[in-house]
Protein backbone atom coordinates (compact mmCIF):
# COMPACT_ATOMS: atom_id res chain seq x y z
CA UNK A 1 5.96 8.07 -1.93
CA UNK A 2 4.78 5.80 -4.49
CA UNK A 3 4.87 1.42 -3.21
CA UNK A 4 4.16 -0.49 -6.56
CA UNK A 5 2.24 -3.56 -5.24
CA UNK A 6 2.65 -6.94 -7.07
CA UNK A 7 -0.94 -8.36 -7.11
CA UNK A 8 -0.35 -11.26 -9.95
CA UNK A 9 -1.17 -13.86 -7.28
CA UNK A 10 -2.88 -12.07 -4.10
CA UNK A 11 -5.28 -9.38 -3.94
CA UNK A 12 -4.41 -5.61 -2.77
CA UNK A 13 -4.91 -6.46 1.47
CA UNK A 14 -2.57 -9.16 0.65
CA UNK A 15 0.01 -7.49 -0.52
CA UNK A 16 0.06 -4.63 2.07
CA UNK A 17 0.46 -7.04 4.50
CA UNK A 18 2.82 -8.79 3.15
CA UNK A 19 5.15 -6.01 2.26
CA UNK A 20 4.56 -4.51 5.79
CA UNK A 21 5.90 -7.42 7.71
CA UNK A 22 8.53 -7.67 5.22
CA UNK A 23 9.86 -4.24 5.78
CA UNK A 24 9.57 -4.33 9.31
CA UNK A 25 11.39 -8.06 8.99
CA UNK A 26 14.12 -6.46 7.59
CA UNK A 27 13.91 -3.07 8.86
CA UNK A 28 16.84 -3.87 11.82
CA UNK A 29 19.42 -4.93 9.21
CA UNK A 30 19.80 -2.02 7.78
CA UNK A 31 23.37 0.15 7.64
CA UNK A 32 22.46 3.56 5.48
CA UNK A 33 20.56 6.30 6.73
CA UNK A 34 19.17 6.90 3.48
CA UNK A 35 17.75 2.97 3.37
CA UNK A 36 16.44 3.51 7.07
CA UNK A 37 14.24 6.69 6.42
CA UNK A 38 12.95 5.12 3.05
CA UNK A 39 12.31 2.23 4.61
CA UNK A 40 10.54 4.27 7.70
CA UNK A 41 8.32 6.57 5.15
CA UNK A 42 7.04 3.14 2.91
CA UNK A 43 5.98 1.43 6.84
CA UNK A 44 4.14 4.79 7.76
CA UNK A 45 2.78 4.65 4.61
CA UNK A 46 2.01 0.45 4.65
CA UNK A 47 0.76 0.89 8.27
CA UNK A 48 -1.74 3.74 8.22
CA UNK A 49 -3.09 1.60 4.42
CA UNK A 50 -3.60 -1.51 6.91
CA UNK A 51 -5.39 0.69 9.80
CA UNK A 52 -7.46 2.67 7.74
CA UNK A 53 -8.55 1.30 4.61
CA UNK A 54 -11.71 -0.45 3.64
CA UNK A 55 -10.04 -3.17 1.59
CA UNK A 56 -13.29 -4.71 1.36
CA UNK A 57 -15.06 -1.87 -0.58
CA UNK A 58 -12.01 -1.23 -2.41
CA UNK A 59 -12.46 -4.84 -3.87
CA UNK A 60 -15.80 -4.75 -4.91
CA UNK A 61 -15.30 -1.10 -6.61
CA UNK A 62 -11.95 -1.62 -8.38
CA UNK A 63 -11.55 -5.13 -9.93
CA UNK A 64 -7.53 -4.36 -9.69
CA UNK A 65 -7.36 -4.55 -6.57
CA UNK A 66 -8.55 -7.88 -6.41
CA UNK A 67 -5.53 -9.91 -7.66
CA UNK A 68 -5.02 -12.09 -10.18
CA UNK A 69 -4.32 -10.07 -13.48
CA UNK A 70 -1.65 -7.98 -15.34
CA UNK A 71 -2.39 -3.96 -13.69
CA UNK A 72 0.34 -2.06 -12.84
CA UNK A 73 -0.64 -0.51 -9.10
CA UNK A 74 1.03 1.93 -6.74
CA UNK A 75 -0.13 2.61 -3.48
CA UNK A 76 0.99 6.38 -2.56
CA UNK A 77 0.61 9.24 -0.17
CA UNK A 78 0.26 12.58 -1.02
CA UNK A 79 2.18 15.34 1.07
CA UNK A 80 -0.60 15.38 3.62
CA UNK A 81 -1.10 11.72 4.10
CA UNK A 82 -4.10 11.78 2.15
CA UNK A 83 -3.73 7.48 0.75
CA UNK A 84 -4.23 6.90 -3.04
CA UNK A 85 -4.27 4.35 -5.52
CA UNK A 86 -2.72 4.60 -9.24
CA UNK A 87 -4.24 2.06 -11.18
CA UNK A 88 -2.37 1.83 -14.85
CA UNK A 89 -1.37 5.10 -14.65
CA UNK A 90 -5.11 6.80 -12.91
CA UNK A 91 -5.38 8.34 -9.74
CA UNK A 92 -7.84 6.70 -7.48
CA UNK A 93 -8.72 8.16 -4.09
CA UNK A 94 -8.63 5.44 -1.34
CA UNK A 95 -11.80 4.16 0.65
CA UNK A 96 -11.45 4.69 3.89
CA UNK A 97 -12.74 2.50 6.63
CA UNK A 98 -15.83 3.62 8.95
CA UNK A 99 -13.52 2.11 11.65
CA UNK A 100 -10.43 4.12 11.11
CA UNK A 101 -8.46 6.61 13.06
């Protein structure tokens, strides 16, 4: 599952959050099945980003991440969880927090 994440105006943490709590928001009004389990798979995905990820060294490595400019960026899982970045079309592997689970 690929999440393209908007960060024009806020950097990556930001926008995690904010699509998190807009999913879950939202998550209740929802009729299709097929909505619900996309919707379920892109919070697994949102959640385990916010609990896991070292947003802080991701800043300071990729200047992306930090908001403000014109790259295209996709947060995605791979088939075994594993969290990744695609920044203009490259693969980069997430940092993951000391603190983590």
């Amino acid at each position: 599952m690929d999440i393209f994440l908007n960060l024009k105006h806020h950097c990556v943490q930001t926008e995690i959050k904010r699509q998190y709590n807009q999913l879950i928001s939202c998550y209740f009004k929802l009729k299709k099945t097929e909505d619900i389990t996309r919707s379920e798979a892109a919070i697994h995905v949102l959640k385990t980003a916010l609990e896991s990820l070292d947003f802080g060294a991701l800043r300071a490595e990729y200047s992306e991440l930090r908001g403000g400019g014109e790259d295209e960026v996709f947060l995605a899982a791979g088939t075994d969880d594993e969290l990744f970045f695609i920044i203009n079309g490259k693969k980069i592997h997430a940092i993951l927090s000391n603190h983590s689970i």
